[in-house]
Protein backbone atom coordinates (compact mmCIF):
# COMPACT_ATOMS: atom_id res chain seq x y z
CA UNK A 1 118.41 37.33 101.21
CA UNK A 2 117.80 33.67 102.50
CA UNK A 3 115.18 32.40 104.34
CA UNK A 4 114.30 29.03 106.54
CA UNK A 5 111.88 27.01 104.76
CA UNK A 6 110.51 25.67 107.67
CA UNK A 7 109.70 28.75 109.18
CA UNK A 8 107.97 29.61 105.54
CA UNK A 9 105.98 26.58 105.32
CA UNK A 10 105.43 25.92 109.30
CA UNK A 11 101.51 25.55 110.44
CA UNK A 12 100.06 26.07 114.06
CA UNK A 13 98.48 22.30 115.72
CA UNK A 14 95.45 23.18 116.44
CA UNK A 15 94.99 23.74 120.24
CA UNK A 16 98.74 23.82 119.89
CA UNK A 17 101.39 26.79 120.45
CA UNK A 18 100.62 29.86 118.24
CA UNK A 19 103.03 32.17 116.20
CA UNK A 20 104.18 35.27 117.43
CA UNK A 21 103.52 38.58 115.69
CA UNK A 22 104.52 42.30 116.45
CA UNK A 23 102.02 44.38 116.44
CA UNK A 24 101.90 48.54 116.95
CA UNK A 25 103.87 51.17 115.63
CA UNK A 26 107.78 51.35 116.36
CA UNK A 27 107.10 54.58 118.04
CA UNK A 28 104.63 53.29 120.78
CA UNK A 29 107.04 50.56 121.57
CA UNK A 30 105.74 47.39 119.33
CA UNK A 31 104.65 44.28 121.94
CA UNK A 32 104.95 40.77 120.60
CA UNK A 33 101.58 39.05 121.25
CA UNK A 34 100.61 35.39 119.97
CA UNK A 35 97.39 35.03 117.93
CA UNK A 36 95.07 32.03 117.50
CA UNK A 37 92.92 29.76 120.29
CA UNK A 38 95.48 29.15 122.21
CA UNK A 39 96.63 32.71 122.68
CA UNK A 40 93.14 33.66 123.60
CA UNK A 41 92.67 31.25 126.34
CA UNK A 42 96.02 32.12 127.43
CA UNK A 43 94.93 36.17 127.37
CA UNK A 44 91.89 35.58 128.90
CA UNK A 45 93.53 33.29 131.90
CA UNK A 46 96.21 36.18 132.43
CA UNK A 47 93.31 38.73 132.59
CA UNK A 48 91.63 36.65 135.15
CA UNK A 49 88.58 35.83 133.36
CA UNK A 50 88.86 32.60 133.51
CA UNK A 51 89.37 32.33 137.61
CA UNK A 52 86.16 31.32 140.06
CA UNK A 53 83.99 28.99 139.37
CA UNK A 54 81.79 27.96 136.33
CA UNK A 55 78.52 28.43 137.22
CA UNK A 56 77.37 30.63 134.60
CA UNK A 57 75.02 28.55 131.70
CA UNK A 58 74.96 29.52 128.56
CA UNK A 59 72.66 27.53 125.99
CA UNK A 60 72.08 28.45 122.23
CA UNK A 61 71.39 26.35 119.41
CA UNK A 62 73.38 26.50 116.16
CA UNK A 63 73.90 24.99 112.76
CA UNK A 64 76.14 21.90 113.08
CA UNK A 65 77.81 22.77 110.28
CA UNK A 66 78.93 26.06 111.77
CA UNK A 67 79.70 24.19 114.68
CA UNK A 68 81.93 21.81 112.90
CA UNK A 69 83.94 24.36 110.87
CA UNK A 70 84.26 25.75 114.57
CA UNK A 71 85.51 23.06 116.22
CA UNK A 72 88.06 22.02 113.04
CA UNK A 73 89.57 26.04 112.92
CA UNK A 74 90.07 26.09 116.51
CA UNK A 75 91.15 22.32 117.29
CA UNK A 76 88.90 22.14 120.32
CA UNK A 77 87.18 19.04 120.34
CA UNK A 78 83.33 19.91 122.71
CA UNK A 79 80.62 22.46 122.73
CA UNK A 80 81.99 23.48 126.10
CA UNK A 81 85.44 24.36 125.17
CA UNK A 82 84.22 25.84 121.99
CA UNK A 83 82.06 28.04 123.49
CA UNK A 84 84.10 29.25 126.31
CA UNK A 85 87.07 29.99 123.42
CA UNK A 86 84.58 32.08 121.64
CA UNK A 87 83.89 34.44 124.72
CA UNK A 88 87.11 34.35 125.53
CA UNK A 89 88.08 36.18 122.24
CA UNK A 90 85.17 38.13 122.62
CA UNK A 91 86.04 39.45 126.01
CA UNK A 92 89.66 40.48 124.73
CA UNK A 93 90.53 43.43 122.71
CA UNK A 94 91.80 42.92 119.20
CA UNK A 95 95.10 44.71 119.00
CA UNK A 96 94.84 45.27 115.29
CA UNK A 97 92.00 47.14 115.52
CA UNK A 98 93.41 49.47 118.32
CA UNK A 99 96.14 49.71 116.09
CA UNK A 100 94.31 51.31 112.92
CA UNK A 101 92.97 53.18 115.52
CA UNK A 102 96.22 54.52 116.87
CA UNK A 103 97.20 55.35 113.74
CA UNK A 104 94.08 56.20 111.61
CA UNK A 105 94.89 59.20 108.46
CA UNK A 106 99.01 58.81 108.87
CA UNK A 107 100.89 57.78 106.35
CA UNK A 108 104.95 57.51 105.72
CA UNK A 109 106.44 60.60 104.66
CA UNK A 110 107.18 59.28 101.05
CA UNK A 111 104.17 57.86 100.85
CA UNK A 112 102.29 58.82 97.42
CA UNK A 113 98.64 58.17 96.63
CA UNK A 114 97.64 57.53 93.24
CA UNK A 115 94.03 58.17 92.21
């Protein structure tokens, strides 16, 4: 079996384009979704949540540290943007967890536990 390297070893930009994924079972026809900031925003702006205008305030404080890390993992470069990426995957279901769900105590039929 051969595989592409560069598909291997390729990394998201941050802010950039995100990989695809399949996720769900072959049986309740698997959707291809992408995952990471991007994604989100993109989920969120399909969903509408992102329409209307921006008068909603939101103020916290937070360790700038935490912020930071925040920032760097996501690629987003304010407070603003970081915050309203953090809702935004907030507000939108995680399909892996709907997926365990889906499919919680069933296992493949030659599927062995060992204890």
């Amino acid at each position: 079996m051969t595989t592409n390297r560069a598909a291997r070893t390729a990394k998201p930009k941050p802010g950039g384009t995100s990989p695809r994924r399949k996720v769900g079972s072959r049986s309740s026809g698997a959707r291809s979704i992408a995952i990471g900031p991007a994604a989100a925003l993109e989920e969120a702006r399909r969903a509408g949540l992102l329409d209307g205008d921006k008068t909603e305030h939101v103020s916290f404080r937070a360790p700038p540290a935490l912020i930071e890390a925040a920032k760097r993992m996501s690629g987003v470069a304010s407070p603003t943007e970081l915050g309203i990426l953090a809702l935004a995957m907030l507000a939108q279901p995680d399909p892996f967890v709907e997926f365990m769900k889906r499919t919680r105590g069933r296992l493949g039929a030659d599927h062995t536990l060992d204890y």
